[in-house]
Protein backbone atom coordinates (compact mmCIF):
# COMPACT_ATOMS: atom_id res chain seq x y z
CA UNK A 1 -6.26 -9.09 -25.39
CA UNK A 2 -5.74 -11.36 -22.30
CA UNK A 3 -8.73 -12.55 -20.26
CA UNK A 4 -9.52 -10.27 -17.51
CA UNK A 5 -10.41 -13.64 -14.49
CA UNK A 6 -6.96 -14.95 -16.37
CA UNK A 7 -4.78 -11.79 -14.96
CA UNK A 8 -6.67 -11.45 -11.78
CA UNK A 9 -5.48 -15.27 -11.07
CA UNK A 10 -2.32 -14.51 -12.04
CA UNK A 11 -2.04 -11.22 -9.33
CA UNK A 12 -3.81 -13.26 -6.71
CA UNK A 13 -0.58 -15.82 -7.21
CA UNK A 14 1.94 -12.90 -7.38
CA UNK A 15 0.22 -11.76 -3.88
CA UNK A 16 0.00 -14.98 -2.16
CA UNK A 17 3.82 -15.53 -3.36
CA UNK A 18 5.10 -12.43 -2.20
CA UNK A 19 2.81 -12.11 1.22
CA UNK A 20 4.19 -15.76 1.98
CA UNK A 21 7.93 -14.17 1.40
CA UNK A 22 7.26 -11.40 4.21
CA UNK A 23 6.18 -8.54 2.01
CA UNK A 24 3.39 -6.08 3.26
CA UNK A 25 -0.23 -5.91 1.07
CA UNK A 26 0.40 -1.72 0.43
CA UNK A 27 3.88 -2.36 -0.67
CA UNK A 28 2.77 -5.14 -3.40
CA UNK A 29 -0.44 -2.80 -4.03
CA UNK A 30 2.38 0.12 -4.72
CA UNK A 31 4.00 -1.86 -6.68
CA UNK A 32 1.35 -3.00 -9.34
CA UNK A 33 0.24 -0.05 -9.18
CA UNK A 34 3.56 1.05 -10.63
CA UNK A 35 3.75 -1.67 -12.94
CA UNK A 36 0.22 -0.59 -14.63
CA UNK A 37 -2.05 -2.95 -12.93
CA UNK A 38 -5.61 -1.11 -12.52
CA UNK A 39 -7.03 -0.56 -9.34
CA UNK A 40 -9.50 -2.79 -9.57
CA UNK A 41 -7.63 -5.86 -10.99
CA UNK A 42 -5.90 -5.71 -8.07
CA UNK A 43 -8.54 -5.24 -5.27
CA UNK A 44 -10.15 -8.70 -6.84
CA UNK A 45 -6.77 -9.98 -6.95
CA UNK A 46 -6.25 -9.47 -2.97
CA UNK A 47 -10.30 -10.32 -2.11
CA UNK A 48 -9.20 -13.49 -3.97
CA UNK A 49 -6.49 -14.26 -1.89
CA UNK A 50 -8.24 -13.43 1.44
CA UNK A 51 -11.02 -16.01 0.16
CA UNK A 52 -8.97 -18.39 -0.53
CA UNK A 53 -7.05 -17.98 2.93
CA UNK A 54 -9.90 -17.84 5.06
CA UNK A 55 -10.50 -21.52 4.03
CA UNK A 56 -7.66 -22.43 4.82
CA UNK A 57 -8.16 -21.64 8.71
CA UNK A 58 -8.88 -24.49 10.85
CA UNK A 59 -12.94 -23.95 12.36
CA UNK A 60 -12.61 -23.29 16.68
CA UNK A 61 -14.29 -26.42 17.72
CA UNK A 62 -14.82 -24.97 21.46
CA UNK A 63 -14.90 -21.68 23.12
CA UNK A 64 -12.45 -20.53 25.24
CA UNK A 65 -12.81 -20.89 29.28
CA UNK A 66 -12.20 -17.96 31.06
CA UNK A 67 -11.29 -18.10 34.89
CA UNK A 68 -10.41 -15.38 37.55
CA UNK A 69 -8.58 -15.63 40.58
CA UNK A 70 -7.92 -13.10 43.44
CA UNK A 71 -4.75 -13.01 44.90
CA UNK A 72 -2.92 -11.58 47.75
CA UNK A 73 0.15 -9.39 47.90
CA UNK A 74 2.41 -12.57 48.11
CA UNK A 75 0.87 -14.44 44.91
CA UNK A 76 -1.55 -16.72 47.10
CA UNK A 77 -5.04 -17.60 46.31
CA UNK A 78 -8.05 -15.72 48.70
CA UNK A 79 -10.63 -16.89 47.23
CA UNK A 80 -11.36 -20.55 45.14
CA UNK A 81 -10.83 -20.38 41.23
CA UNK A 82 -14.22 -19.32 40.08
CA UNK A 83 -15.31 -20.39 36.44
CA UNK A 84 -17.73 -17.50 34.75
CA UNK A 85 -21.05 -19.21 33.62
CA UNK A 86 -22.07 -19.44 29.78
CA UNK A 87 -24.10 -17.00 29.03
CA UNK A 88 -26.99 -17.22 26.36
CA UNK A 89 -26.75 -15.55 22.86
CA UNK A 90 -28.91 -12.73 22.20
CA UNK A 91 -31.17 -14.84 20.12
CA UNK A 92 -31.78 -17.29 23.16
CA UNK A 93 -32.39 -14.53 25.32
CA UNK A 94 -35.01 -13.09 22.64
CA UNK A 95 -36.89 -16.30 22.01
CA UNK A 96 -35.56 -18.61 24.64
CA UNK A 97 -34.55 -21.33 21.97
């Protein structure tokens, strides 16, 4: 009988294969599903996957800035570019740290 973290490995490369090729997650569920492939096997198989993707993804160093300007009917500035202030996280708000 073949080891159970052996054939989730092997559907986690199947998935990663086939998602890098342009196929959808349902359709390569539907399809080891077809194949005989429990449930389960393949939920670990995908939560596998996504772990090992999400480590992948470079870390945001800085937030983004967000600015607002208010134009005129003609696409001209009334007022100055105006930068919204940082605003504390709920924790420094709670315990001003």
């Amino acid at each position: 009988m073949s080891n159970p973290q052996n054939i989730t490995q092997q559907l986690a490369d199947y998935i990663e294969k086939n998602l890098a090729k342009g196929y959808t997650l349902d359709s390569l569920k539907y399809s080891l599903i077809s194949q005989g492939y429990s449930k389960i096997s393949i939920e670990n198989s995908i939560e596998l996957v996504n772990k090992k993707n999400t480590k992948n993804i470079p870390r945001i160093q800085e937030r983004p800035r967000i600015t607002y300007r208010i134009l005129s009917q003609d696409n001209k500035p009334i007022y100055e570019t105006i930068s919204i202030p940082k605003r504390k996280g709920f924790f420094q708000r709670l315990f001003g740290v």
